[in-house]
PDB file of N, CA and C in Angstrom:
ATOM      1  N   UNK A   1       1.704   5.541 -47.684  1.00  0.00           N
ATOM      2  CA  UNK A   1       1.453   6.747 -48.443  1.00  0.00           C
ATOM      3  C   UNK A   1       1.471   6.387 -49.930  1.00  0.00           C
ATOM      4  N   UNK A   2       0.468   7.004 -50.380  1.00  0.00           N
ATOM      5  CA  UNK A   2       0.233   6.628 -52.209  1.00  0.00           C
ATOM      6  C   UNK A   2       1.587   7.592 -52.652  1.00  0.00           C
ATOM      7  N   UNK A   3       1.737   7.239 -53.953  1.00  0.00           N
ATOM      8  CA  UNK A   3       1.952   7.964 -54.804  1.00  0.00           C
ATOM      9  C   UNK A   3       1.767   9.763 -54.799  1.00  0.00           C
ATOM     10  N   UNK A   4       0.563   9.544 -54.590  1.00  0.00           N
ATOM     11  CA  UNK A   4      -0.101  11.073 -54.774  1.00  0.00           C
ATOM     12  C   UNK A   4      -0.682  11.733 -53.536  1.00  0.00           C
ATOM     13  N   UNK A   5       0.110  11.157 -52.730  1.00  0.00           N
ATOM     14  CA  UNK A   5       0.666  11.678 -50.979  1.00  0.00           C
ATOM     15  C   UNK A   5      -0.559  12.016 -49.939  1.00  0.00           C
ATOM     16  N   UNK A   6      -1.494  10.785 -50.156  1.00  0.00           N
ATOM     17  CA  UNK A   6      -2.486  10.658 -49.455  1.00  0.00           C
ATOM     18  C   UNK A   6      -2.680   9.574 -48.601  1.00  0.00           C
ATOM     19  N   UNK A   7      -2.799   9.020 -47.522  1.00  0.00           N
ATOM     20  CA  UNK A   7      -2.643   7.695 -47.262  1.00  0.00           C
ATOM     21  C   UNK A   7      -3.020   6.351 -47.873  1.00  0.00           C
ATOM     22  N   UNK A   8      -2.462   5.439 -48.356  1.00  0.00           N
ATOM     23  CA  UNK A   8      -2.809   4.320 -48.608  1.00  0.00           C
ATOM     24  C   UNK A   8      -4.234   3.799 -47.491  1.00  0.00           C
ATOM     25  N   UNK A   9      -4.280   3.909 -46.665  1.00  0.00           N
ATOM     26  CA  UNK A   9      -5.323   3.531 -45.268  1.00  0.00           C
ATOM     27  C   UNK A   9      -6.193   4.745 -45.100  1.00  0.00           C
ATOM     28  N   UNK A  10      -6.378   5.328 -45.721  1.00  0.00           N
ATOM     29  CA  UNK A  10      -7.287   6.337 -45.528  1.00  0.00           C
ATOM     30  C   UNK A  10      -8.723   5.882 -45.329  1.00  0.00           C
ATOM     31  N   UNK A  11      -9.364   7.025 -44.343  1.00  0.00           N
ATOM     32  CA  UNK A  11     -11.335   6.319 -44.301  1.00  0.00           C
ATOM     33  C   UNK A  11     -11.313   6.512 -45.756  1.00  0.00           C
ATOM     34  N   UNK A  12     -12.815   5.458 -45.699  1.00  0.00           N
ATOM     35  CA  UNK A  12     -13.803   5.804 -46.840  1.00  0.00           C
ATOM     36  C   UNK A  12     -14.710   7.324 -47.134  1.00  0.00           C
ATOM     37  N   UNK A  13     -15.007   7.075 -48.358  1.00  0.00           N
ATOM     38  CA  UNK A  13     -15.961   8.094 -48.155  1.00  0.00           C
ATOM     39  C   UNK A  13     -17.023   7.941 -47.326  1.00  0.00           C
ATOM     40  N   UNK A  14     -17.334   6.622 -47.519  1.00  0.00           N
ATOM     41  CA  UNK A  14     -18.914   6.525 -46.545  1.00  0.00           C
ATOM     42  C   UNK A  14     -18.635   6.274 -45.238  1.00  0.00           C
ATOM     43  N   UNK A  15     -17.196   6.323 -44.602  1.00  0.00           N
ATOM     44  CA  UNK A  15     -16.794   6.494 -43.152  1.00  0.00           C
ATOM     45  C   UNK A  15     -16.936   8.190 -43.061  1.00  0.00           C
ATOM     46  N   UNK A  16     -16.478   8.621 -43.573  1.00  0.00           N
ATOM     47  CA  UNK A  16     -16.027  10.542 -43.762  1.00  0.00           C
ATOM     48  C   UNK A  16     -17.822  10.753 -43.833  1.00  0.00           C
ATOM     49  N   UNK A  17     -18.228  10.118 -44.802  1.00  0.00           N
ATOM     50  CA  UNK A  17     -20.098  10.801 -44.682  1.00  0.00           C
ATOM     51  C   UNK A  17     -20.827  10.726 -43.542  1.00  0.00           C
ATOM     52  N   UNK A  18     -20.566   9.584 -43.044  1.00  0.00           N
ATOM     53  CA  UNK A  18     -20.781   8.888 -41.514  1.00  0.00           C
ATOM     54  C   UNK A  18     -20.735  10.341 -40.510  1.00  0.00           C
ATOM     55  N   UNK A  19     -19.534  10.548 -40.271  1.00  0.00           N
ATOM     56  CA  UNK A  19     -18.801  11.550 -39.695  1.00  0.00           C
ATOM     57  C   UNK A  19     -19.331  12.899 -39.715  1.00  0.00           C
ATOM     58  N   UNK A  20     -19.117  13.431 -40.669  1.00  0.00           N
ATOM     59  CA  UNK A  20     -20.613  14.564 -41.656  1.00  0.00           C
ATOM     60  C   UNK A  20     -21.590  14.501 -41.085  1.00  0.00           C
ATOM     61  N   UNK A  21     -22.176  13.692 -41.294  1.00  0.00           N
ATOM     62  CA  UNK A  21     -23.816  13.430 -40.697  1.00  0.00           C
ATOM     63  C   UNK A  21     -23.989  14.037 -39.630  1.00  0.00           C
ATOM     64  N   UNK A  22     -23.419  12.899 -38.492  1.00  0.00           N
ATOM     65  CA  UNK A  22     -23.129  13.328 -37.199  1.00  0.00           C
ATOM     66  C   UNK A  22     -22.732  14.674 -36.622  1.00  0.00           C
ATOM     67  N   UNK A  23     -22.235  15.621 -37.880  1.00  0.00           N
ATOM     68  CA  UNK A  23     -22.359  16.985 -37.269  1.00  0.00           C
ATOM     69  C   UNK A  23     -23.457  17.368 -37.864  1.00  0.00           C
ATOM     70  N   UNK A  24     -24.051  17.346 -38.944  1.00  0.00           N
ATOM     71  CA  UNK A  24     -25.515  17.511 -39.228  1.00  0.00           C
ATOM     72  C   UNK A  24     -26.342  17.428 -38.818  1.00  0.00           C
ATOM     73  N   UNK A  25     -26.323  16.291 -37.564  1.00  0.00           N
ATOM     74  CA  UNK A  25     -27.157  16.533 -36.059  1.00  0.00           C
ATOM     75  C   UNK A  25     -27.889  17.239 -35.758  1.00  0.00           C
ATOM     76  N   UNK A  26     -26.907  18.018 -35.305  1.00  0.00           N
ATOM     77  CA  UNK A  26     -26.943  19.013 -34.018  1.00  0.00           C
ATOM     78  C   UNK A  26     -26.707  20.622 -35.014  1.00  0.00           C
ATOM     79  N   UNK A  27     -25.876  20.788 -36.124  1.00  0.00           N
ATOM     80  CA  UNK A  27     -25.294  21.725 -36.917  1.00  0.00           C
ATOM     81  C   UNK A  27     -26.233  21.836 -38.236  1.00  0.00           C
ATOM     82  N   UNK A  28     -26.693  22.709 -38.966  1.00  0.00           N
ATOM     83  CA  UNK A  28     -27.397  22.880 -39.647  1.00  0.00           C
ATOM     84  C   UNK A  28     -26.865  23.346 -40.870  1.00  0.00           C
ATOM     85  N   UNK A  29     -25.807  24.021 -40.942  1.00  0.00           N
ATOM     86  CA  UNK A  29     -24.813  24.693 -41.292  1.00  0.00           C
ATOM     87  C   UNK A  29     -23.430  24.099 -41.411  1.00  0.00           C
ATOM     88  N   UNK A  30     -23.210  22.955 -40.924  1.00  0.00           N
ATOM     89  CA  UNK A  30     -21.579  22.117 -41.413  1.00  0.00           C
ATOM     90  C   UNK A  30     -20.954  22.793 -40.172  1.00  0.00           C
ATOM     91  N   UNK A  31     -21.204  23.290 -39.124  1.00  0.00           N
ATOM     92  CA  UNK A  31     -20.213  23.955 -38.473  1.00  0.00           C
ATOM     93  C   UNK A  31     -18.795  24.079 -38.787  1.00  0.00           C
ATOM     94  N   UNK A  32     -18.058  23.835 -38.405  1.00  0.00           N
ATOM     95  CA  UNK A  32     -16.878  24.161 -38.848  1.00  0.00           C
ATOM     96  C   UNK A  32     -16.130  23.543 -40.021  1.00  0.00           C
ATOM     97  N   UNK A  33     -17.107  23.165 -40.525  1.00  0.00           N
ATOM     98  CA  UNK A  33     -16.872  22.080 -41.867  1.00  0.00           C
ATOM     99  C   UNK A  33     -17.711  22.890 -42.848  1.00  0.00           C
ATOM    100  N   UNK A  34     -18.364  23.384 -42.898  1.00  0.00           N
ATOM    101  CA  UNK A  34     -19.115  24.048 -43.739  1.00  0.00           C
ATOM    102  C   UNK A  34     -18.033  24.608 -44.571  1.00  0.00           C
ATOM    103  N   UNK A  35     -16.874  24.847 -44.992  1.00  0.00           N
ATOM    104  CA  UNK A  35     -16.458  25.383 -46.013  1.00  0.00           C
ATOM    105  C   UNK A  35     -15.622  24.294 -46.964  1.00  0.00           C
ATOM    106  N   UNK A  36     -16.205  22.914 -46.660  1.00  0.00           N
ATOM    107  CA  UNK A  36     -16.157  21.894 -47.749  1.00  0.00           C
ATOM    108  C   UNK A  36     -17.738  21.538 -47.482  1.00  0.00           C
ATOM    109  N   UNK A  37     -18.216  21.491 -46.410  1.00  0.00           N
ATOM    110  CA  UNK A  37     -19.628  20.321 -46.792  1.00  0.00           C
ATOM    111  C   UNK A  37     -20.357  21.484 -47.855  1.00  0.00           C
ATOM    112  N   UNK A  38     -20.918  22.776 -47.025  1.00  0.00           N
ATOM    113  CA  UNK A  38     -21.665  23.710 -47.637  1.00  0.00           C
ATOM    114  C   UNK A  38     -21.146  24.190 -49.024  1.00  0.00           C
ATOM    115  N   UNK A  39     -19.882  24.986 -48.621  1.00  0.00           N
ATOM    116  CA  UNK A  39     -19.246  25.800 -49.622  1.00  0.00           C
ATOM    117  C   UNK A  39     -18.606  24.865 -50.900  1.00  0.00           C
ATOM    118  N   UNK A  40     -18.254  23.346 -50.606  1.00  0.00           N
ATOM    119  CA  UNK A  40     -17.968  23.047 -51.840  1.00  0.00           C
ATOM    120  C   UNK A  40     -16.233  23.327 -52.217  1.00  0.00           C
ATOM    121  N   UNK A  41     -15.883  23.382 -51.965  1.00  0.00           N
ATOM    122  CA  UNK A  41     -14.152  24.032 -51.306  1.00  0.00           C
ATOM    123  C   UNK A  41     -13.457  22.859 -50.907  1.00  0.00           C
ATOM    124  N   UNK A  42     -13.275  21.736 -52.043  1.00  0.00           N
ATOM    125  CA  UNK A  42     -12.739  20.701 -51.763  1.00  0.00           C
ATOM    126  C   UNK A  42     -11.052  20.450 -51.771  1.00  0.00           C
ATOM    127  N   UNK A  43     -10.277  19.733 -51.146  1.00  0.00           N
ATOM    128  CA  UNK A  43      -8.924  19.725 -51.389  1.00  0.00           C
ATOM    129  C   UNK A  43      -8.315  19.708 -49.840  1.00  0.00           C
ATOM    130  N   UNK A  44      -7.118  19.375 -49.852  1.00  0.00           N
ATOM    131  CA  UNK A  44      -6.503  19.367 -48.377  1.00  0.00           C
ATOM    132  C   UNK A  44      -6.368  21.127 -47.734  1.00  0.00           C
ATOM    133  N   UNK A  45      -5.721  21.607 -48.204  1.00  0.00           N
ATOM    134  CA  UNK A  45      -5.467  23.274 -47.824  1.00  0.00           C
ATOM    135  C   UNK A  45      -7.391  23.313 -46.739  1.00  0.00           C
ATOM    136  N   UNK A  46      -8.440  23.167 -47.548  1.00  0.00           N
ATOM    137  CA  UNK A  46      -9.560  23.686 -46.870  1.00  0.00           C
ATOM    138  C   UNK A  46      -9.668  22.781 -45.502  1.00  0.00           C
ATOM    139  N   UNK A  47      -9.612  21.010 -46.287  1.00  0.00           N
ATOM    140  CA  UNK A  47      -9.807  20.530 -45.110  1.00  0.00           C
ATOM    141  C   UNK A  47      -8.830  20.742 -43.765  1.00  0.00           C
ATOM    142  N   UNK A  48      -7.650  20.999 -44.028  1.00  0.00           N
ATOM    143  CA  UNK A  48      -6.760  21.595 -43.048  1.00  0.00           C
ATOM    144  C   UNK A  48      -7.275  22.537 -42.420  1.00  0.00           C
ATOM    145  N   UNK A  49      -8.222  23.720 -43.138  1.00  0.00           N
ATOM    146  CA  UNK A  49      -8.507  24.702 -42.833  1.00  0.00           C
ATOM    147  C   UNK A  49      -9.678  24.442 -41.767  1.00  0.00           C
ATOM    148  N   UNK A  50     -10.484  23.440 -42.099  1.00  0.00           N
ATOM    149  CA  UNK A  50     -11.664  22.690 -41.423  1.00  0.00           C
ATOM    150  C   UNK A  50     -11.435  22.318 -39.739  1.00  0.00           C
ATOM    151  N   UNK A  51     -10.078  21.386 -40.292  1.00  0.00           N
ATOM    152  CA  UNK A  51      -9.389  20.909 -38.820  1.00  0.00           C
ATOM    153  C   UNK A  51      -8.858  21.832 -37.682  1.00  0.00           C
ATOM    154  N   UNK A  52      -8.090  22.401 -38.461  1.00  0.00           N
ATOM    155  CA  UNK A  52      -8.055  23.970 -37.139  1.00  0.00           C
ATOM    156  C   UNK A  52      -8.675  24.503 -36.926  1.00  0.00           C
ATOM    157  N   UNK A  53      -9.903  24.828 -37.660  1.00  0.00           N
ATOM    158  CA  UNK A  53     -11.019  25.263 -36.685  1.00  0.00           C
ATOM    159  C   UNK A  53     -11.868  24.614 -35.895  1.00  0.00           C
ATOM    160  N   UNK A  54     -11.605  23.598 -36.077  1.00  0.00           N
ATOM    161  CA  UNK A  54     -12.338  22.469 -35.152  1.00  0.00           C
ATOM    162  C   UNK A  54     -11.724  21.922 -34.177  1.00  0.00           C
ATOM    163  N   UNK A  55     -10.260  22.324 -34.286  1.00  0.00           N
ATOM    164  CA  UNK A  55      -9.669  22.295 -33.006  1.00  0.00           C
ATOM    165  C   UNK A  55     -10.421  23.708 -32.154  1.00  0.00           C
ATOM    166  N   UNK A  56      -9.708  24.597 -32.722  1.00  0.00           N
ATOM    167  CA  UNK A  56      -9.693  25.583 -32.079  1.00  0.00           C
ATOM    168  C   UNK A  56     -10.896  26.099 -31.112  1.00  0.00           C
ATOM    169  N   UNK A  57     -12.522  25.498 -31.678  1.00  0.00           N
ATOM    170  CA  UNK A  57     -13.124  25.471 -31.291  1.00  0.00           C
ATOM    171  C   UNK A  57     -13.835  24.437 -30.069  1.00  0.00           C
ATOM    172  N   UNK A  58     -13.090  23.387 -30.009  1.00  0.00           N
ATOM    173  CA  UNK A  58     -13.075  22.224 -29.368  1.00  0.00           C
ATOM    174  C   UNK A  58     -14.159  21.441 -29.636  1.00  0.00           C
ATOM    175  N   UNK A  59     -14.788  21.376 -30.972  1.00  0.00           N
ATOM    176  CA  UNK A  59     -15.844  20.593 -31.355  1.00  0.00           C
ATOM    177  C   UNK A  59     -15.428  18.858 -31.753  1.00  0.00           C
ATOM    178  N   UNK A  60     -16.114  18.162 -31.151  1.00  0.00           N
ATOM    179  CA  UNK A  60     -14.858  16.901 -30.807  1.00  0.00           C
ATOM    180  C   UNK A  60     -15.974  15.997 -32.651  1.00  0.00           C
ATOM    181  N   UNK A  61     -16.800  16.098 -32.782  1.00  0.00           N
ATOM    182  CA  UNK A  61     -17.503  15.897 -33.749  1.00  0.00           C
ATOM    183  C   UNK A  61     -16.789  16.071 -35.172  1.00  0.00           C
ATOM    184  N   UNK A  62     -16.885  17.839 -35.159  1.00  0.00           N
ATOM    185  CA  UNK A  62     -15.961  18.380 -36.302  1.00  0.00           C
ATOM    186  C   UNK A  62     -14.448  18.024 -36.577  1.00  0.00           C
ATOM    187  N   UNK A  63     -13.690  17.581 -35.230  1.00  0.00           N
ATOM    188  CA  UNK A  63     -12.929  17.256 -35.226  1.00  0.00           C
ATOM    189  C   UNK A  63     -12.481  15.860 -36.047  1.00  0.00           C
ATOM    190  N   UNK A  64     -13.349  15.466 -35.695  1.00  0.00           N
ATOM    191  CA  UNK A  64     -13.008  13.538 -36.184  1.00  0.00           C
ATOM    192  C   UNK A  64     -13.555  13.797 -37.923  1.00  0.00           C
ATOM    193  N   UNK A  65     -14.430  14.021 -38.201  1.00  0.00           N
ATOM    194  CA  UNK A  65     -15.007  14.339 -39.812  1.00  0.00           C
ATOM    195  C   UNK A  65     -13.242  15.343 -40.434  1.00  0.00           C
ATOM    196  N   UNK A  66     -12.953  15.781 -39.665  1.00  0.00           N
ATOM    197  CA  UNK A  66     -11.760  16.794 -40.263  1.00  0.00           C
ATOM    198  C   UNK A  66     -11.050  15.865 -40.437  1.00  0.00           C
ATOM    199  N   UNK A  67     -10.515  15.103 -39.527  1.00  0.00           N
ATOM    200  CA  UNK A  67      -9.335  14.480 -39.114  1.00  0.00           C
ATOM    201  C   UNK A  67      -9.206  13.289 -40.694  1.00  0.00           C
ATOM    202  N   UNK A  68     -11.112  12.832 -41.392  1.00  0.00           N
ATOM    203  CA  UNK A  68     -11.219  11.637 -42.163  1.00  0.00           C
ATOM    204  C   UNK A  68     -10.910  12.860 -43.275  1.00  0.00           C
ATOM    205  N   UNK A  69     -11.450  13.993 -43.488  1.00  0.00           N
ATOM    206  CA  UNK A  69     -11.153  14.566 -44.580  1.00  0.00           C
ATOM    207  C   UNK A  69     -10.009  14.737 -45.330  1.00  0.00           C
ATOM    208  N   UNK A  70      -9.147  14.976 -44.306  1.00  0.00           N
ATOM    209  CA  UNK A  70      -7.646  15.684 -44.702  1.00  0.00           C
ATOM    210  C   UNK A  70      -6.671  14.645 -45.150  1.00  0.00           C
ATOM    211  N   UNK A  71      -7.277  13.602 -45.072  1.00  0.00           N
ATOM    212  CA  UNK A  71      -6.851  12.316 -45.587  1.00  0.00           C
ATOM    213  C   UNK A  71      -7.248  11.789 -47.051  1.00  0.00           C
ATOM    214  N   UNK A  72      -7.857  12.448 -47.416  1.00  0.00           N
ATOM    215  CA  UNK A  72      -9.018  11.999 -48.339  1.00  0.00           C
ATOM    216  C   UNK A  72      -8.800  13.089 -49.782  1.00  0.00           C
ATOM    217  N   UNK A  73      -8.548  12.728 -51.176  1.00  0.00           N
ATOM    218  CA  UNK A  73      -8.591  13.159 -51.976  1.00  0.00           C
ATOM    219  C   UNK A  73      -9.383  14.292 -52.660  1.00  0.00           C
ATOM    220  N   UNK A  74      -9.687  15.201 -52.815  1.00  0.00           N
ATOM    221  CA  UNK A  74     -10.886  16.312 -53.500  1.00  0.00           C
ATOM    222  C   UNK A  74     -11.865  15.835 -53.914  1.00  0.00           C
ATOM    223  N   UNK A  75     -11.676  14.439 -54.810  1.00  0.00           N
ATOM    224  CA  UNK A  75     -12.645  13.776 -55.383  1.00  0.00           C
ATOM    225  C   UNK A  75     -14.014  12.744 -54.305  1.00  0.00           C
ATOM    226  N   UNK A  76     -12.693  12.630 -52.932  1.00  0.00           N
ATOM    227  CA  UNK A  76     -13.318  11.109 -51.941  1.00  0.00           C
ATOM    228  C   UNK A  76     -14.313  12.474 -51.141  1.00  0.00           C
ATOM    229  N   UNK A  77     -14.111  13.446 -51.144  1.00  0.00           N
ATOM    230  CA  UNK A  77     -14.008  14.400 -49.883  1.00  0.00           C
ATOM    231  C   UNK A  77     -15.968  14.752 -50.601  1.00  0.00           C
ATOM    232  N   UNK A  78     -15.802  15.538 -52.092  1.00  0.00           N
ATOM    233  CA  UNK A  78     -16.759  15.418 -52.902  1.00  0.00           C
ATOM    234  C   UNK A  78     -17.880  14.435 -52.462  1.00  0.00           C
ATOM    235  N   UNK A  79     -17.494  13.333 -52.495  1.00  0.00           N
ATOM    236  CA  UNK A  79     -18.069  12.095 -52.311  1.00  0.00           C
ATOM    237  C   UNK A  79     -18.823  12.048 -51.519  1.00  0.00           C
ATOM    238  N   UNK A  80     -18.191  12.331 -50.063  1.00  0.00           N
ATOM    239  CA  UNK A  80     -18.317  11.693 -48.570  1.00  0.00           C
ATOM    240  C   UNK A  80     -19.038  13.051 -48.149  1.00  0.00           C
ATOM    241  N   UNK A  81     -19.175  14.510 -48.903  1.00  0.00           N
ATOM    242  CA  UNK A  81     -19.904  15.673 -48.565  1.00  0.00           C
ATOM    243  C   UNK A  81     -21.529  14.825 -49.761  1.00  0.00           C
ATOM    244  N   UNK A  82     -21.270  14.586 -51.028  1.00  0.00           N
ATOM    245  CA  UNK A  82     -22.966  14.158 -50.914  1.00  0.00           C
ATOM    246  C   UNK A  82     -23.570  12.790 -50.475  1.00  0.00           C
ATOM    247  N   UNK A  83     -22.359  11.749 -50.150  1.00  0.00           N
ATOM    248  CA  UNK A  83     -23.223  11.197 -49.282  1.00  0.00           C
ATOM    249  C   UNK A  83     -24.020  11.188 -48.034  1.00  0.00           C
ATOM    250  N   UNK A  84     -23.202  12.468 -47.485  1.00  0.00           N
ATOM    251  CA  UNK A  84     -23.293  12.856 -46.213  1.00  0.00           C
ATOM    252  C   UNK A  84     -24.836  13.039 -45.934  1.00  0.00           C
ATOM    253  N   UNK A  85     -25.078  14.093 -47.261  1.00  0.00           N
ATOM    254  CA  UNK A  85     -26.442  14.941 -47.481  1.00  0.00           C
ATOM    255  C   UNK A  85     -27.508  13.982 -47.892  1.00  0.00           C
ATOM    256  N   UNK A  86     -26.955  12.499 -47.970  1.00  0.00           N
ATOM    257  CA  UNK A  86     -27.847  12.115 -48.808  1.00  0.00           C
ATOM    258  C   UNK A  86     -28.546  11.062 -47.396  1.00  0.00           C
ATOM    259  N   UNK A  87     -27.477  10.755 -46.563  1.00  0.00           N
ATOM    260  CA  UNK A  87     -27.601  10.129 -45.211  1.00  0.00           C
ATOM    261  C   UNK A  87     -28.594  11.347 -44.042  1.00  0.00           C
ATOM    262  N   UNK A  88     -28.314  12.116 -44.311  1.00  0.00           N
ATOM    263  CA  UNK A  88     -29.092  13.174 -43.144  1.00  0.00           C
ATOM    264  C   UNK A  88     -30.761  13.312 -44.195  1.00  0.00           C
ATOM    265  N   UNK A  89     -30.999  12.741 -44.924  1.00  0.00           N
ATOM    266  CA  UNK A  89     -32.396  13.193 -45.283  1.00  0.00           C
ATOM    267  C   UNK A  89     -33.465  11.765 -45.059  1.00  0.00           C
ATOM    268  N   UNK A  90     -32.255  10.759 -44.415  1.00  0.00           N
ATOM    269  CA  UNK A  90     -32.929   9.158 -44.137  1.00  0.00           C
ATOM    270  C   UNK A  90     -33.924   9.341 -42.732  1.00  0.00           C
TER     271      UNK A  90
END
């Protein structure tokens, strides 16, 4: 754990964009991620917010992209949402 209480081992962004993508698939809309990929709503509180709904919904996709987010700084999260966008237009 850093300093600034994020994991030292955390994915990358371009693992977390990876992840993204892959619900960009099938999801057009960020499914249950859409309120960091779409909305821009970066920070742990949302991505937390991301992850329980992606439990809750049993989306095993959303799940794993949550799971890299909530790990991941406002700034990495930023990141790994426009690389994401920038990977789904390849």
């Amino acid at each position: 754990m850093t300093r600034s209480g994020y994991p030292a081992d955390r994915p990358s962004a371009r693992a977390a964009a990876e992840l993204i993508a892959k619900v960009y698939e099938t999801e057009l809309a960020g499914c249950c991620l859409h309120v960091l990929t779409d909305d821009g709503n970066y920070g742990r509180y949302f991505a937390e917010s991301c992850l329980t709904t992606a439990r809750a919904e049993g989306h095993a996709d959303c799940i794993a992209a949550a799971e890299a987010l909530v790990q991941q700084t406002p700034t990495q999260q930023a990141k790994a949402c426009a690389l994401a966008r920038m990977l789904n237009r390849e």
